[in-house]
Protein backbone atom coordinates (compact mmCIF):
# COMPACT_ATOMS: atom_id res chain seq x y z
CA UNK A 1 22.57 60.68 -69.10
CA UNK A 2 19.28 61.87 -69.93
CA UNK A 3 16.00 62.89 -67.73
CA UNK A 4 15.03 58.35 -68.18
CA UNK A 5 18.01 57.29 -67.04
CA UNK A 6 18.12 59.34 -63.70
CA UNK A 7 14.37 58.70 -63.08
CA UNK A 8 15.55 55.05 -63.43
CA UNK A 9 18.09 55.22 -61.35
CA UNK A 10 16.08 56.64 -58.82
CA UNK A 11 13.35 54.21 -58.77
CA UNK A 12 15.80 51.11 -58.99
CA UNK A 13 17.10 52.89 -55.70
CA UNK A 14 13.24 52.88 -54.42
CA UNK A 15 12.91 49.57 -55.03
CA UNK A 16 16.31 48.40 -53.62
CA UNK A 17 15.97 50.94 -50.27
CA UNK A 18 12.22 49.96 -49.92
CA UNK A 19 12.98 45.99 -50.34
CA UNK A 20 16.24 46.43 -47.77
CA UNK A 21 13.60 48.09 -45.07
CA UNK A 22 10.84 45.03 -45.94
CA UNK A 23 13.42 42.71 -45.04
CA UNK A 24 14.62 44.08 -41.70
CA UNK A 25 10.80 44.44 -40.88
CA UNK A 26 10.26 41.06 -41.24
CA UNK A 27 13.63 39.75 -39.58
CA UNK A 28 12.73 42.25 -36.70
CA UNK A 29 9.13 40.55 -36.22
CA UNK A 30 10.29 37.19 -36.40
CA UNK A 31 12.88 37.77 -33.84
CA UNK A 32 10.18 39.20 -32.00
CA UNK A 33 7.54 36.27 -32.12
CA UNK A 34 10.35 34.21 -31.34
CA UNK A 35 11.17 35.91 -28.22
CA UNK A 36 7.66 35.77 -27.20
CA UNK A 37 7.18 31.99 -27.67
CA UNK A 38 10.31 31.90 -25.68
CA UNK A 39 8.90 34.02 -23.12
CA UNK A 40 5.49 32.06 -22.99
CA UNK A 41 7.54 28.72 -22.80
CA UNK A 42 9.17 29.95 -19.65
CA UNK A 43 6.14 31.02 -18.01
CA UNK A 44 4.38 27.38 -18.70
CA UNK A 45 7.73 26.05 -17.09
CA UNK A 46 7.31 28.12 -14.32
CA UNK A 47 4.18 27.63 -13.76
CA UNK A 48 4.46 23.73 -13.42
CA UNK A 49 7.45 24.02 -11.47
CA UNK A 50 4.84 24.91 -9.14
CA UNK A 51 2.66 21.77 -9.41
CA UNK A 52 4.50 18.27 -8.10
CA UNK A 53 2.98 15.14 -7.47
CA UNK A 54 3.92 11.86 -5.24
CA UNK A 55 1.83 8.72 -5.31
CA UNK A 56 2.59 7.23 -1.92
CA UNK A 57 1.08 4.26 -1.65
CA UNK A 58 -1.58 1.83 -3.29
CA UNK A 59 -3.05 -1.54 -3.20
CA UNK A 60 -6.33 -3.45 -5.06
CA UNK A 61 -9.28 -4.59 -3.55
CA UNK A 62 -10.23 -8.15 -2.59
CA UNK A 63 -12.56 -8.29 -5.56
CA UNK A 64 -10.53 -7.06 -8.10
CA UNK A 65 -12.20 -4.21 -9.90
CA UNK A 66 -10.76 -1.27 -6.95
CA UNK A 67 -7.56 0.55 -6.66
CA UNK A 68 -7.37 2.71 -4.01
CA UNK A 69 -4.19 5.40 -3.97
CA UNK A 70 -2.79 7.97 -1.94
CA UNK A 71 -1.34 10.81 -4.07
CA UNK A 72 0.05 13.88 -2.18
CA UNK A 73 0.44 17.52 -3.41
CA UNK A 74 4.06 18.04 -3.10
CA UNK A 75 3.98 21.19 -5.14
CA UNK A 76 3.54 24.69 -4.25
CA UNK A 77 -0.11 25.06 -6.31
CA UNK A 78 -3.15 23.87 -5.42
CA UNK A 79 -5.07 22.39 -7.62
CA UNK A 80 -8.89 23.23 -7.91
CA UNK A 81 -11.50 20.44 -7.64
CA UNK A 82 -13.21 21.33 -11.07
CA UNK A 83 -9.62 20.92 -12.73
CA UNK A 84 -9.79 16.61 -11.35
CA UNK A 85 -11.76 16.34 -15.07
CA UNK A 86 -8.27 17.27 -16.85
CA UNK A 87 -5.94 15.03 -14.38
CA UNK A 88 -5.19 12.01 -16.52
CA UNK A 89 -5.14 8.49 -15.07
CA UNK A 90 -3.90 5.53 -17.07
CA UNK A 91 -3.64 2.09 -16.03
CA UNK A 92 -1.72 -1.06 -17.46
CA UNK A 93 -2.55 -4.11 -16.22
CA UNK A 94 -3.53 -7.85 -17.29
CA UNK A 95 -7.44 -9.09 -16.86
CA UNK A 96 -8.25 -12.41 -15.44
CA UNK A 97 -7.59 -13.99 -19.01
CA UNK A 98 -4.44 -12.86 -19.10
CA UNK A 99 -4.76 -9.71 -21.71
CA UNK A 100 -2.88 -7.06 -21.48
CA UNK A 101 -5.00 -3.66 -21.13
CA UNK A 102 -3.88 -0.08 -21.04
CA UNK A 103 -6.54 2.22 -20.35
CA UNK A 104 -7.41 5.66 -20.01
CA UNK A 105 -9.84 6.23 -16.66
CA UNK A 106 -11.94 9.42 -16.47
CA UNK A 107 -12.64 11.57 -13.32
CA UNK A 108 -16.14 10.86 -12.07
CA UNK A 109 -17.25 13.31 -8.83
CA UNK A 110 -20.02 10.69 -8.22
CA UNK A 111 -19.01 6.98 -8.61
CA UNK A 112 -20.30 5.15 -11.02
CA UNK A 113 -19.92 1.24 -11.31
CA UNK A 114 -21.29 1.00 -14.66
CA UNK A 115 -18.04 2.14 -16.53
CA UNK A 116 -14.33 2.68 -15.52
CA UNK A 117 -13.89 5.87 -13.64
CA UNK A 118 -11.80 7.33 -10.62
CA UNK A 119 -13.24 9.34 -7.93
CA UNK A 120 -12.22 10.98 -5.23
CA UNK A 121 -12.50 9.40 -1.53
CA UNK A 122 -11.05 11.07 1.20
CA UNK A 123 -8.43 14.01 1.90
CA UNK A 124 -5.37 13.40 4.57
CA UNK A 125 -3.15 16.51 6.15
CA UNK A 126 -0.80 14.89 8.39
CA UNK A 127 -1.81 11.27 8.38
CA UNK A 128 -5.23 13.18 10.37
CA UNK A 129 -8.65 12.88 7.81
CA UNK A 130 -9.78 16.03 7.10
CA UNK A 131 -8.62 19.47 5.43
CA UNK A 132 -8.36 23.15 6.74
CA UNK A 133 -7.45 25.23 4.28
CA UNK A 134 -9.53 25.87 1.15
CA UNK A 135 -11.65 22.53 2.04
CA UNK A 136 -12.68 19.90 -0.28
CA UNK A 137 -15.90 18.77 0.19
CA UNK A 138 -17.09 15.77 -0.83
CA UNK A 139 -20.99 14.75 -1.56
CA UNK A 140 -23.47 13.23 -3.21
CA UNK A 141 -23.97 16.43 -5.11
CA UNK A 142 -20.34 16.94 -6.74
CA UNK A 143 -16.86 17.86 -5.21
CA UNK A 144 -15.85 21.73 -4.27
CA UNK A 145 -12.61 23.32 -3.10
CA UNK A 146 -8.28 22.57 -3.45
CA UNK A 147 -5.90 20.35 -3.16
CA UNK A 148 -3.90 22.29 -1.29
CA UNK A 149 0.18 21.55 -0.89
CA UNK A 150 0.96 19.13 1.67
CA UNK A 151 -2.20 17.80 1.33
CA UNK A 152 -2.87 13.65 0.29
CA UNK A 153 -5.86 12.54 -1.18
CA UNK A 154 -7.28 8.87 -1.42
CA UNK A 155 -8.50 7.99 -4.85
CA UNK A 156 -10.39 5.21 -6.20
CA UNK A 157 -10.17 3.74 -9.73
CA UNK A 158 -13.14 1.17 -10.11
CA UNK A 159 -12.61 -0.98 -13.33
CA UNK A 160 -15.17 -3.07 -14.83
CA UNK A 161 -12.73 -5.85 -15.85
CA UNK A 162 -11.48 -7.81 -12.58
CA UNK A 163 -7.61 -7.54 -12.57
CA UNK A 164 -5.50 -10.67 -11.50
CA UNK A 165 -4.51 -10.81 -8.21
CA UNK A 166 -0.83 -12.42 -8.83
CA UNK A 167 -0.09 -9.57 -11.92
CA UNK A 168 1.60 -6.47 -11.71
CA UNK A 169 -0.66 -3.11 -12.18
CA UNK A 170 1.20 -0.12 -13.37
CA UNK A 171 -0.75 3.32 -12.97
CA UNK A 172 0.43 6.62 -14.38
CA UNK A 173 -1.21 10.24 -13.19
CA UNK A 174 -0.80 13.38 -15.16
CA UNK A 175 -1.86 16.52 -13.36
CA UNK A 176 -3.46 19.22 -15.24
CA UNK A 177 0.00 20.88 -15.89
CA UNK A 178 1.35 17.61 -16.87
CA UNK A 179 3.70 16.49 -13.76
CA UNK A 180 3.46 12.61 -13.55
CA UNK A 181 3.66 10.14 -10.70
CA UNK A 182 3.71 6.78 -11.27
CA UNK A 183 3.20 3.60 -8.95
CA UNK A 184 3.27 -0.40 -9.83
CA UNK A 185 1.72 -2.45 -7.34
């Protein structure tokens, strides 16, 4: 074997050692992006393991077009005031001519009776009105504070269509880690 066939030899080995290590490389990093999307995925989990929510009671108004609701923090987060705008409320329920109407209600921190909204009313600790620990405070000028564990608040979803009186409502809330509660009154 002459001088070309050795210098061929050795490059086919190169190219055979160098494409062995660019596959291991790549193996190794997508083992390793996979353990960190694992990792990530846990600490999501764990961080809405912390977050729990329990709608405990509900009725509508005598004019048809208020919900109030009592949802308590059962979790162990609080959740902050300015995070209300990314708490989903959806309602199902049938208008006075009978339809059928699912619909997604934003958070308003001043009520509104223009368009469908929710707001915030009151806060409860202990069946008492009122809150200690990193107060919410409610105004005319906006909402501040948490919604601390333990803690219920009083919401109110005003809808523009009036909602039968003798029909079901169902209403689903999504916290802003996506725990859900549900009620049908």
């Amino acid at each position: 074997m002459g001088y070309s066939g050795v210098l061929a030899l050795a490059f086919i080995c190169i190219v055979v050692i160098s494409s062995i290590a660019a596959i291991m490389v790549i193996n190794f990093s997508i083992h390793e992006s996979i353990g960190e999307a694992i990792g990530e995925e846990a600490n999501i989990r764990v961080f809405m393991l912390g977050e729990e929510l329990r709608i405990d009671d509900g009725y509508i108004s005598q004019d048809g077009h208020e919900v109030f609701i009592n949802i308590t923090n059962v979790g162990e987060a609080s959740v902050p005031i300015k995070d209300f705008k990314f708490i989903d409320v959806i309602v199902v329920y049938k208008d006075v001519n009978k339809n059928v109407k699912i619909l997604w209600v934003p958070y308003e921190e001043t009520p509104n009776q223009l368009s469908d909204c929710w707001f915030l009313n009151d806060v409860f600790i202990d069946n008492r009105s009122g809150d200690i620990i990193n107060p919410i405070r409610i105004s005319s000028t906006g909402c501040s504070g948490l919604w601390d564990p333990g803690e219920t608040i009083e919401i109110t979803i005003y809808l523009k269509d009036q909602i039968s009186a003798e029909d079901l409502i169902f209403i689903l809330i999504c916290s802003p880690r996506g725990r859900k509660a549900s009620i049908t009154l």
